[in-house]
Protein backbone atom coordinates (compact mmCIF):
# COMPACT_ATOMS: atom_id res chain seq x y z
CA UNK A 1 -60.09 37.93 23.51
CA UNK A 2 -62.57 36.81 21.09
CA UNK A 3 -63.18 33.75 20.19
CA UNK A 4 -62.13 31.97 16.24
CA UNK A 5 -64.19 31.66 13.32
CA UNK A 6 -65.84 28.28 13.47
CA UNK A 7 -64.72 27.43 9.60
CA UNK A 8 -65.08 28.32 6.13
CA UNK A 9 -68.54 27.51 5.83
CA UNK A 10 -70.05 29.45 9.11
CA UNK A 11 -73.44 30.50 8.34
CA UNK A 12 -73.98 27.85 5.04
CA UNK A 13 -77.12 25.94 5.90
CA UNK A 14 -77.43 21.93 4.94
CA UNK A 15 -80.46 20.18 4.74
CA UNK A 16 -79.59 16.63 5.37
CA UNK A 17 -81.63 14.43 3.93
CA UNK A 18 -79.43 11.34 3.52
CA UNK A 19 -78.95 7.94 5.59
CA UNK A 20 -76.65 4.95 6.37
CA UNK A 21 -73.15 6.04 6.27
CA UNK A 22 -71.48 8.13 3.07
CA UNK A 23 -74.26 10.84 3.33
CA UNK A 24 -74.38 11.19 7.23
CA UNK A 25 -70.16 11.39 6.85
CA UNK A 26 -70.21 13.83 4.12
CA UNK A 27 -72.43 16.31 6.02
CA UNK A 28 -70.53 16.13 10.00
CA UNK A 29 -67.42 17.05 7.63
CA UNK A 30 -69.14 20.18 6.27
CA UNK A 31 -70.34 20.35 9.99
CA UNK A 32 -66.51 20.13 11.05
CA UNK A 33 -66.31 23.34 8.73
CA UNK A 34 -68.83 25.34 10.14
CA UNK A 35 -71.78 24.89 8.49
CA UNK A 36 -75.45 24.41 10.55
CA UNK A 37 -76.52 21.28 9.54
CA UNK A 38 -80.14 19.84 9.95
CA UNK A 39 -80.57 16.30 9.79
CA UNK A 40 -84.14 15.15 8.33
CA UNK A 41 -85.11 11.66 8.77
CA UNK A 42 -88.03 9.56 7.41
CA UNK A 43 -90.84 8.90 10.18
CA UNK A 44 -89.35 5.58 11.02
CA UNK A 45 -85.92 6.94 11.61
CA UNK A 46 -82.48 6.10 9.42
CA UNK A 47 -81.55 2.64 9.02
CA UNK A 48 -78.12 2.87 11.24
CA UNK A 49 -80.19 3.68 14.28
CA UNK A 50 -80.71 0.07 14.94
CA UNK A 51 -78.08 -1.40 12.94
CA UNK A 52 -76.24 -3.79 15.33
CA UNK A 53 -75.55 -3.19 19.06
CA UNK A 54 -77.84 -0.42 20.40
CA UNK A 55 -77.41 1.68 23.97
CA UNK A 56 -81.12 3.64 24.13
CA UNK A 57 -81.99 3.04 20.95
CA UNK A 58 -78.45 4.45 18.82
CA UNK A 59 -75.56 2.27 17.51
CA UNK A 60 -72.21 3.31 17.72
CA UNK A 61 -71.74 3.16 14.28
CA UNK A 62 -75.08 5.90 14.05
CA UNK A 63 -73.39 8.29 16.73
CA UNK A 64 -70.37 8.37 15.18
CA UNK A 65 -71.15 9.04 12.03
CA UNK A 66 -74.14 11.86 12.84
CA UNK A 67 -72.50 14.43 15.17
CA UNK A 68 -72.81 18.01 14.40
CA UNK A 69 -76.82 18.84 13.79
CA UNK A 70 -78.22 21.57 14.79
CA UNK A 71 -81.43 19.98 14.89
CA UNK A 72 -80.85 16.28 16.35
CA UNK A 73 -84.17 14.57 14.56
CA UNK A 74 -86.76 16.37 12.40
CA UNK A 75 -89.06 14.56 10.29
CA UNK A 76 -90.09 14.67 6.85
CA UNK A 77 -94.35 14.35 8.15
CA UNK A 78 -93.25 17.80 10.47
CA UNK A 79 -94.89 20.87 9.26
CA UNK A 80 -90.90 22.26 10.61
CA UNK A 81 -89.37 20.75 7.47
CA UNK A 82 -92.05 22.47 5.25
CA UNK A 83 -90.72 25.61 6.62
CA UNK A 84 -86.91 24.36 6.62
CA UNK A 85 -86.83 23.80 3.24
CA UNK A 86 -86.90 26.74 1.61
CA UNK A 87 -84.29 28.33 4.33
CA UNK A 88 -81.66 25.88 2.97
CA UNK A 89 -79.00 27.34 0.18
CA UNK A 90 -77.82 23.57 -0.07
CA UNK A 91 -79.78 20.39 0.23
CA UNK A 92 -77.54 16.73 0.16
């Protein structure tokens, strides 16, 4: 038995370059659909990290909203995102 096609977008690459809430959302659901995405945070981290109630440093609100990387935390400073970016069909 094999096993299914993860989604419609299996083997689209996203570059996720956005914070807070919408933009984090909008990339798990292409995520949900198959696509490898790679979250890319400033050096200090996205805002929602310590927005509110933390357990080891992440808020619920952060963990639920960011699921689905295939890189959990990359930089911007990281020579890896020099390299990342011009791997990446689609950028958000």
């Amino acid at each position: 038995m094999t096993s299914p096609p993860n989604g419609p977008l299996e083997g689209v690459r996203v570059l996720d370059l956005t914070s807070m809430i919408s933009g984090p959302v909008a990339t798990m659901m292409l995520g949900d659909q198959g696509a490898d995405v790679i979250k890319v945070e400033p050096p200090g981290g996205d805002l929602v990290r310590s927005l509110g109630p933390n357990r080891a440093g992440l808020t619920a609100t952060f963990v639920s909203s960011n699921r689905r990387w295939q890189v959990p935390w990359c930089s911007i400073a990281r020579p890896k995102f020099r390299q990342m970016d011009l791997a990446c069909p689609m950028w958000i």
